[in-house]
N, C-alpha and C. Protein backbone atom coordinates (compact mmCIF):
# COMPACT_ATOMS: atom_id res chain seq x y z
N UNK A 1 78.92 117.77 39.47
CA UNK A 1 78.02 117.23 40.46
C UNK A 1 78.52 115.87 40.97
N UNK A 2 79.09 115.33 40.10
CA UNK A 2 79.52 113.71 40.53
C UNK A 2 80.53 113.45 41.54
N UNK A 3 81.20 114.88 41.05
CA UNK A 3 82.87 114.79 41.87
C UNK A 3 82.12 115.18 43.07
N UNK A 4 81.29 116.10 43.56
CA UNK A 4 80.66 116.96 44.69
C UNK A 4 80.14 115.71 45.57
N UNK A 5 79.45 114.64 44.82
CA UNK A 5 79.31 113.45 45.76
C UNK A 5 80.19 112.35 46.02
N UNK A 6 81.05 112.11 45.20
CA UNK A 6 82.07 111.56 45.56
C UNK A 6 82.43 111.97 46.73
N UNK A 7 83.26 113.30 46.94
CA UNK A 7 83.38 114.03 47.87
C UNK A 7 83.05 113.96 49.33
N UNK A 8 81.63 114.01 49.25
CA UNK A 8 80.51 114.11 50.15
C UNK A 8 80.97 112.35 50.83
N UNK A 9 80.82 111.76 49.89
CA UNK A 9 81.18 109.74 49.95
C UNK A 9 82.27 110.05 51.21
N UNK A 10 83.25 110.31 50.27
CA UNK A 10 84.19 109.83 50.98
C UNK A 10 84.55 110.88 52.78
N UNK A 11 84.07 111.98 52.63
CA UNK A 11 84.11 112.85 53.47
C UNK A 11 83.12 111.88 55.00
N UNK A 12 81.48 111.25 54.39
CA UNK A 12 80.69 110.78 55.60
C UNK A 12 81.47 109.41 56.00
N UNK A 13 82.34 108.46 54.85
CA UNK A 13 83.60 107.51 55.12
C UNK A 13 83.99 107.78 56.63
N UNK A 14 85.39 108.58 56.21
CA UNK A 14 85.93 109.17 57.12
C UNK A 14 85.57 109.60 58.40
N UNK A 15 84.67 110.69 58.46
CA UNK A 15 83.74 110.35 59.94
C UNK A 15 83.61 109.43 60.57
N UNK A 16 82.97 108.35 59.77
CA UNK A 16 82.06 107.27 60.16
C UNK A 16 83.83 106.75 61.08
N UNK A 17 84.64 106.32 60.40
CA UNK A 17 85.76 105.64 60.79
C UNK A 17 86.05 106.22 61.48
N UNK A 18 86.20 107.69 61.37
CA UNK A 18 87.11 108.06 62.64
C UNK A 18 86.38 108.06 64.10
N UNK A 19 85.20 107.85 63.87
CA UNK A 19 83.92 107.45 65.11
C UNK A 19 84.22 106.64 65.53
N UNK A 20 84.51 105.23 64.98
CA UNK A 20 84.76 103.66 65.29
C UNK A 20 86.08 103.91 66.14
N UNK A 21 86.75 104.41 65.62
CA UNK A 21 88.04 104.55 66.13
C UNK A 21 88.35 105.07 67.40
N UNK A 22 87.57 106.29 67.58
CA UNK A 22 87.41 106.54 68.89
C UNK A 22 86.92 106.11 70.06
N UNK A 23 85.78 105.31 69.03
CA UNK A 23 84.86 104.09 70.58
C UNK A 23 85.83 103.52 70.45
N UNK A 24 86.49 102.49 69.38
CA UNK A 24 87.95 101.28 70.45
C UNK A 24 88.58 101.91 70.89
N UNK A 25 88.94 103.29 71.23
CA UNK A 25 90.29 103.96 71.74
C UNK A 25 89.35 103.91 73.17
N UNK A 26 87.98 104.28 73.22
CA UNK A 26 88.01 104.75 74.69
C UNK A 26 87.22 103.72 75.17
N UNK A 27 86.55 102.55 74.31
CA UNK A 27 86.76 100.79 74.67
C UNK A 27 88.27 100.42 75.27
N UNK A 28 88.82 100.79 74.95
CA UNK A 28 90.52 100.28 75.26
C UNK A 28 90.91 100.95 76.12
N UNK A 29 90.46 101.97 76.61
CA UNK A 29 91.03 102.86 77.86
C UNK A 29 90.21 102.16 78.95
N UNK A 30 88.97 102.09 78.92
CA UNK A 30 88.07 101.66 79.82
C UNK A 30 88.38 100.25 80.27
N UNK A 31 89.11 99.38 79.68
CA UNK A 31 89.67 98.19 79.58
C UNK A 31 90.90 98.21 80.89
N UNK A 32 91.23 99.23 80.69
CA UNK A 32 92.51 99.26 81.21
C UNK A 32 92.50 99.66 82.67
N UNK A 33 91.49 100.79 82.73
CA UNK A 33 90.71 100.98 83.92
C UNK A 33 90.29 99.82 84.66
N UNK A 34 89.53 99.01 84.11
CA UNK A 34 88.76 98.02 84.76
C UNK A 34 90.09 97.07 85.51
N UNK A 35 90.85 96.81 84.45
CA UNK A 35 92.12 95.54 85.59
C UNK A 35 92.45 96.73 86.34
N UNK A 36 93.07 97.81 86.15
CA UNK A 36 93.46 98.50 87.30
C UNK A 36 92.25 98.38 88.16
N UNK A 37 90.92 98.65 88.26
CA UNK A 37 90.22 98.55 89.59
C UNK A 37 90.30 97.28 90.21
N UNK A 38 90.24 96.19 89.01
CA UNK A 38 90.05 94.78 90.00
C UNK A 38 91.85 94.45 90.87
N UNK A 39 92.67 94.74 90.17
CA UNK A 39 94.29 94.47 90.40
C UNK A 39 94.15 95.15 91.80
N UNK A 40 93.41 96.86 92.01
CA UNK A 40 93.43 97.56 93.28
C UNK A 40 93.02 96.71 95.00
N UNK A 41 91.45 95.94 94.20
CA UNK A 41 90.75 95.49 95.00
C UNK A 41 91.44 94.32 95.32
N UNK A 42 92.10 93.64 94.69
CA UNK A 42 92.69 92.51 95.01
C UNK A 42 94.67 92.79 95.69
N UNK A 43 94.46 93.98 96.14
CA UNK A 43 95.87 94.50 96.41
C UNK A 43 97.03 94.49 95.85
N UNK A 44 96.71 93.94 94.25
CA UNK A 44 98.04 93.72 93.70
C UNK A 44 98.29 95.22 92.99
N UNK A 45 99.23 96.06 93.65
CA UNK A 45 99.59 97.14 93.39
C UNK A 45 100.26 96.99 91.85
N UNK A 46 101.25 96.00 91.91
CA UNK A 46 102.09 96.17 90.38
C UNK A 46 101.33 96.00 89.63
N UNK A 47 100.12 95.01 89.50
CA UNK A 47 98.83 94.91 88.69
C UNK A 47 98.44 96.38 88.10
N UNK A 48 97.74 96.91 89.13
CA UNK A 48 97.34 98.11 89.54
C UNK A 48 98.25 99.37 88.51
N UNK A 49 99.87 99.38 88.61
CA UNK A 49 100.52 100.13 88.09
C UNK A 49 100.67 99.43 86.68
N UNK A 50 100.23 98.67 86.21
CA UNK A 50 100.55 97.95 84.67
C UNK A 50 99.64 99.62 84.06
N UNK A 51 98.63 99.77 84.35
CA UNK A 51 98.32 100.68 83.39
C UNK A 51 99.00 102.45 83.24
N UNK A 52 99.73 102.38 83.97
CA UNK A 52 100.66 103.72 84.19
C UNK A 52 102.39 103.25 83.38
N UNK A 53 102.69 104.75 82.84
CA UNK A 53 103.21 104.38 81.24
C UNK A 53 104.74 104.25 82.34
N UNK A 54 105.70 102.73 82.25
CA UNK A 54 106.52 102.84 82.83
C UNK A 54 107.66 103.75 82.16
N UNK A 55 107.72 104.89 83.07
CA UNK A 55 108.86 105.55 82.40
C UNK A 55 108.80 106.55 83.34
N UNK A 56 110.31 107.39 83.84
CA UNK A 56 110.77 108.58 84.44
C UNK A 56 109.27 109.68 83.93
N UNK A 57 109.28 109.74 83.11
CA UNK A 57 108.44 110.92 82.19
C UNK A 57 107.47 111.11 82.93
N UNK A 58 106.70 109.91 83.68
CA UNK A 58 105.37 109.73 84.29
C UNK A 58 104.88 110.89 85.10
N UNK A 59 103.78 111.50 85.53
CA UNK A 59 103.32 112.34 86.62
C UNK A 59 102.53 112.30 87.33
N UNK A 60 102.53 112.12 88.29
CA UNK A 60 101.27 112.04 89.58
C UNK A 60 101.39 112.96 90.37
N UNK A 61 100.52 113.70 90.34
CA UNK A 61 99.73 115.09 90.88
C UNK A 61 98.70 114.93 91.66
N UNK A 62 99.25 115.25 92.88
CA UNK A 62 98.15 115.72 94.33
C UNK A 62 98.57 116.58 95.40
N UNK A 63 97.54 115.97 96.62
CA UNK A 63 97.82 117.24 97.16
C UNK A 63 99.44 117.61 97.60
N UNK A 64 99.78 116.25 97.90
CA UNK A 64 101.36 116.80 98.15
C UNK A 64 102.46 116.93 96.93
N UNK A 65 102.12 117.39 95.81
CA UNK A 65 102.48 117.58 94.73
C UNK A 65 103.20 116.79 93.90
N UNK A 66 103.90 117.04 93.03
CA UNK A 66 103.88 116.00 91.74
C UNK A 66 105.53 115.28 92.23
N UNK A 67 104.72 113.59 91.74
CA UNK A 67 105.58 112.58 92.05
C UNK A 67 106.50 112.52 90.74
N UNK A 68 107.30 112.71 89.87
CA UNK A 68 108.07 112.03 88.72
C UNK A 68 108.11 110.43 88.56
N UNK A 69 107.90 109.52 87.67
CA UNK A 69 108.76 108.49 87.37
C UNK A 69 107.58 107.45 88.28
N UNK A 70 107.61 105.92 87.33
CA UNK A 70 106.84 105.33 87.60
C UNK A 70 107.04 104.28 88.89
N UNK A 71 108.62 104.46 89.40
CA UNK A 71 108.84 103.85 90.62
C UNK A 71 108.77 104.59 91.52
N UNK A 72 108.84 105.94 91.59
CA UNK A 72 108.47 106.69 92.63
C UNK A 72 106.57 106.50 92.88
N UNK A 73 106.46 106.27 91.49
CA UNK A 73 104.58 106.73 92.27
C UNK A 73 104.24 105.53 93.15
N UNK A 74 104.88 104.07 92.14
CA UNK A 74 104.87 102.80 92.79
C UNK A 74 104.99 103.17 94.44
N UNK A 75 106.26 103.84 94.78
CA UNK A 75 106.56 103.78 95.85
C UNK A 75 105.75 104.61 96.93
N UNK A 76 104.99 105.77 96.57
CA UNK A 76 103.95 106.41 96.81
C UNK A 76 102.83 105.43 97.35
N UNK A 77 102.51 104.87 96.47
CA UNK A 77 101.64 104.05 96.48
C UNK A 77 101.68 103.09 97.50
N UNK A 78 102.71 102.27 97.84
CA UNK A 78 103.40 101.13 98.75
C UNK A 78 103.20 102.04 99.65
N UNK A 79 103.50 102.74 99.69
CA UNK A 79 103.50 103.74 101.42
C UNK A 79 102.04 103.92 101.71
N UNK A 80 101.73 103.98 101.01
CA UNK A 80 100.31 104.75 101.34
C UNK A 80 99.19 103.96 101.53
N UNK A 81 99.31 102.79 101.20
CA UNK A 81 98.01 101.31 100.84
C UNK A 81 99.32 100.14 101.39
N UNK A 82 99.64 99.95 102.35
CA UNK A 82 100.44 98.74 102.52
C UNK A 82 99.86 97.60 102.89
N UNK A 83 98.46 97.37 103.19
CA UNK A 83 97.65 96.22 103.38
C UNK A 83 96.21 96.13 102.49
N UNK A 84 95.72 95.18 101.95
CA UNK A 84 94.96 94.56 101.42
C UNK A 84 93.28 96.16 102.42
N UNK A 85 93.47 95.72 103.45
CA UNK A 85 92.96 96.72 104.66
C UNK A 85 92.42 98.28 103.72
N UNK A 86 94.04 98.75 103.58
CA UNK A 86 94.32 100.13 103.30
C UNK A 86 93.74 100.14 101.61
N UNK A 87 93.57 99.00 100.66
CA UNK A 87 93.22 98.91 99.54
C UNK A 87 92.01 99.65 99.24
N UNK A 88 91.04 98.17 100.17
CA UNK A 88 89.85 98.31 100.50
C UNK A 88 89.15 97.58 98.95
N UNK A 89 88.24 98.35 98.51
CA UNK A 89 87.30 98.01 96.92
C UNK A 89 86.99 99.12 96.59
N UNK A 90 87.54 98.80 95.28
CA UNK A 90 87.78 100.26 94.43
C UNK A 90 86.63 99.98 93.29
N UNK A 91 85.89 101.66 93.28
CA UNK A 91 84.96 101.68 92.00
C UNK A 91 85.36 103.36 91.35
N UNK A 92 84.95 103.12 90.06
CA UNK A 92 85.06 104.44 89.38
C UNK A 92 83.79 104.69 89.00
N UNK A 93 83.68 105.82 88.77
CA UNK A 93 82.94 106.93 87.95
C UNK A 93 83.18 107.86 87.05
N UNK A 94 83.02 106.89 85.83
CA UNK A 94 83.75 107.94 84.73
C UNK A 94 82.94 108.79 84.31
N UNK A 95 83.48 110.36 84.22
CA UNK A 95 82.67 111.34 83.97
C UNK A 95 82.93 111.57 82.33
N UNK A 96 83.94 111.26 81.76
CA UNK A 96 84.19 112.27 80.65
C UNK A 96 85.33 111.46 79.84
N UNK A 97 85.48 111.37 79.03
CA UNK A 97 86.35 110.84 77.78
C UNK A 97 86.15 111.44 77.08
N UNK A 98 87.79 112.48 76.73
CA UNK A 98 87.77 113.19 75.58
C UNK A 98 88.81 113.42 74.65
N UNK A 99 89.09 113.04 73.90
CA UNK A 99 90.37 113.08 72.57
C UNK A 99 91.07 114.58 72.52
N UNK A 100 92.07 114.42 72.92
CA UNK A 100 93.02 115.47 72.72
C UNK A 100 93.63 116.02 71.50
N UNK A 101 94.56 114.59 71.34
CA UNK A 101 94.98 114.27 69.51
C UNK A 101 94.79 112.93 69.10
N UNK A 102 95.12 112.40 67.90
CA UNK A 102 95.39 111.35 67.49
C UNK A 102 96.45 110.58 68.63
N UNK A 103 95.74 109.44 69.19
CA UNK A 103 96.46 108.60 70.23
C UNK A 103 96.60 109.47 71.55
N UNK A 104 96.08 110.22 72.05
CA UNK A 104 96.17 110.88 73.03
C UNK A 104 94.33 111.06 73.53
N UNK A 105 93.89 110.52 75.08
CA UNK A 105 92.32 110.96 75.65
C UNK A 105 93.07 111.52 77.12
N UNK A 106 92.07 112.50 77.92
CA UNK A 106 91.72 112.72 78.87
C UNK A 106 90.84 112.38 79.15
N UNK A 107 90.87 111.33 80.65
CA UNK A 107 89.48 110.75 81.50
C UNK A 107 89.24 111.43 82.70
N UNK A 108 88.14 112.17 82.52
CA UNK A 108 87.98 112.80 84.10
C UNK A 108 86.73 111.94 85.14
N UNK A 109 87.12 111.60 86.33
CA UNK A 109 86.50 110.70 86.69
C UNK A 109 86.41 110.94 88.59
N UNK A 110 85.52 109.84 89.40
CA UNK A 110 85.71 110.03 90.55
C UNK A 110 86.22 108.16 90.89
N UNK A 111 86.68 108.36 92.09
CA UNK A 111 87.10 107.42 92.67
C UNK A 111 86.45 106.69 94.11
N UNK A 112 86.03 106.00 94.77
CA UNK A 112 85.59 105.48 95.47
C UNK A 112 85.87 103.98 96.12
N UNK A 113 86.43 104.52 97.50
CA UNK A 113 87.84 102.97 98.06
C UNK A 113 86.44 102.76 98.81
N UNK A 114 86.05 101.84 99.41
CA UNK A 114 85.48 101.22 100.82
C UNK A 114 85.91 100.23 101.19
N UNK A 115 86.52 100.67 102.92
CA UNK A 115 87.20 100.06 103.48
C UNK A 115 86.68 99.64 105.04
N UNK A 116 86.82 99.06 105.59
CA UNK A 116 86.58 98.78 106.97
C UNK A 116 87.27 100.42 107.73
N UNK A 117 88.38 100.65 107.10
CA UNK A 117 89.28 102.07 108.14
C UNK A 117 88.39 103.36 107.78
N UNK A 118 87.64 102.69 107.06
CA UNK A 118 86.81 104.49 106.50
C UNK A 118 86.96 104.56 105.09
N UNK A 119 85.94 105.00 104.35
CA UNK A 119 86.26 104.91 102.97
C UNK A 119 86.89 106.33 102.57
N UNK A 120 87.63 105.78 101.33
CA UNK A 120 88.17 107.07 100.83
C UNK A 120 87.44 107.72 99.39
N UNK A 121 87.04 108.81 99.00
CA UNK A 121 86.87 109.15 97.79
C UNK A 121 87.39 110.56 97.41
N UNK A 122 87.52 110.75 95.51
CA UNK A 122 87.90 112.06 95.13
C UNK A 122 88.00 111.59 94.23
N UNK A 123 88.31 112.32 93.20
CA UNK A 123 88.38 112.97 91.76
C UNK A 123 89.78 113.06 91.25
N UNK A 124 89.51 112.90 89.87
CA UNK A 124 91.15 112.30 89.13
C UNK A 124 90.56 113.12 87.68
N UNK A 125 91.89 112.91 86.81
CA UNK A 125 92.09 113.75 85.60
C UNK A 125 93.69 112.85 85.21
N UNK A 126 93.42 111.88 84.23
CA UNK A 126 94.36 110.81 83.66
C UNK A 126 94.50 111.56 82.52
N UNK A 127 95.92 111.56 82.27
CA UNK A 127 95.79 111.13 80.32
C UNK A 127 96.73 110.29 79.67
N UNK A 128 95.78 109.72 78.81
CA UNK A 128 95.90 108.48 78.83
C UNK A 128 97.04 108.31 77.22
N UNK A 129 98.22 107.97 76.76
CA UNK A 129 98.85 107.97 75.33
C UNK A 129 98.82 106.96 74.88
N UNK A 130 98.81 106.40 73.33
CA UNK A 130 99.09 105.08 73.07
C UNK A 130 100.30 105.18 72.90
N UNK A 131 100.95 104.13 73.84
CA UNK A 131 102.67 103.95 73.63
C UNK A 131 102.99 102.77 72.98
N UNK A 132 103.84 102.39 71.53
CA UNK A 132 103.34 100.96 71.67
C UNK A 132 102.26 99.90 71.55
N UNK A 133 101.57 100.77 71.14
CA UNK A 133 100.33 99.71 70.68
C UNK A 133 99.46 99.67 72.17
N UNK A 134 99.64 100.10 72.91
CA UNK A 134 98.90 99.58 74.17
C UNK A 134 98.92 101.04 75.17
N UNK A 135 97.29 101.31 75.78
CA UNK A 135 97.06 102.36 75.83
C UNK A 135 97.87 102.85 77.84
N UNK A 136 98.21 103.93 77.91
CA UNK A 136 98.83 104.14 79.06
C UNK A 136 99.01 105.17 79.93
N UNK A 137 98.97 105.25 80.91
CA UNK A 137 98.49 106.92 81.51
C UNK A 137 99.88 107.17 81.77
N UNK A 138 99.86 108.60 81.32
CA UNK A 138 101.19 109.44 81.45
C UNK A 138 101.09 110.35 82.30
N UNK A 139 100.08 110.76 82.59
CA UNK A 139 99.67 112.18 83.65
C UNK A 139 98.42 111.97 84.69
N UNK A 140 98.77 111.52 85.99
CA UNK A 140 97.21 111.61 86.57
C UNK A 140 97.54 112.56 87.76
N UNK A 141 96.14 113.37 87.94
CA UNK A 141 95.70 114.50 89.05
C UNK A 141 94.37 113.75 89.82
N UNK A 142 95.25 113.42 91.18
CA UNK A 142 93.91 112.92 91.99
C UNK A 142 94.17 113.72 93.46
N UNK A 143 92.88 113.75 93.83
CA UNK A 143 92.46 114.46 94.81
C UNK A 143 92.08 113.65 95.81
């Protein structure tokens, strides 16, 4: 009987921690989100790309299909938002944070620019790895 609660001990432990662990993981994602929105609104694109994992490996997925590599999306990006104008003010709507594996979440979320040119909105699907100690999107699908 003793060992059976021991057991039990250390089994509701574990939970408990691996709970904590997951709120700072998706405390720390949400973190990361947030400078990317303010870096957006304030047009600093490289800001903006700090939270995208610099490396070839990277993927950005839309409608005109998938970009490779974190200077291409950069450059995506530069094309596509070249004035403070084209930025606009960026808000999210996070729908969903969900753990894949150990050091690995998917955030599914919406997006929302308002701009003087017309606002833009749609829907995204990040995932997010810890590389390094510091959390980083390796895969985003925006619409």
């Amino acid at each position: 009987m003793k060992k059976l609660i021991v057991l039990l001990c250390i089994l509701c432990f574990c939970n408990s921690y691996s709970q904590t662990n997951d709120e700072d993981d998706v405390k720390a994602i949400n973190k990361v989100l947030k400078k990317q929105r303010i870096a957006w609104s304030n047009h600093d694109l490289e800001g903006y790309m700090a939270g995208y994992w610099d490396s070839e490996l990277l993927k950005f997925y839309s409608k005109n299909g998938v970009t490779y590599g974190w200077e291409n999306t950069f450059d995506r990006y530069e094309k596509a938002y070249p004035t403070k104008e084209h930025t606009g003010k960026l808000s999210f709507k996070i729908n969903d944070v969900t753990k894949i594996s150990e050091g690995a979440y998917y955030v599914l979320g919406e997006y929302h620019i308002k701009r003087d040119m017309g606002n833009a909105d749609g829907i995204f699907m990040l995932v997010f790895k810890k590389i390094n100690g510091e959390w980083k999107i390796i895969a985003d699908t925006s619409t």
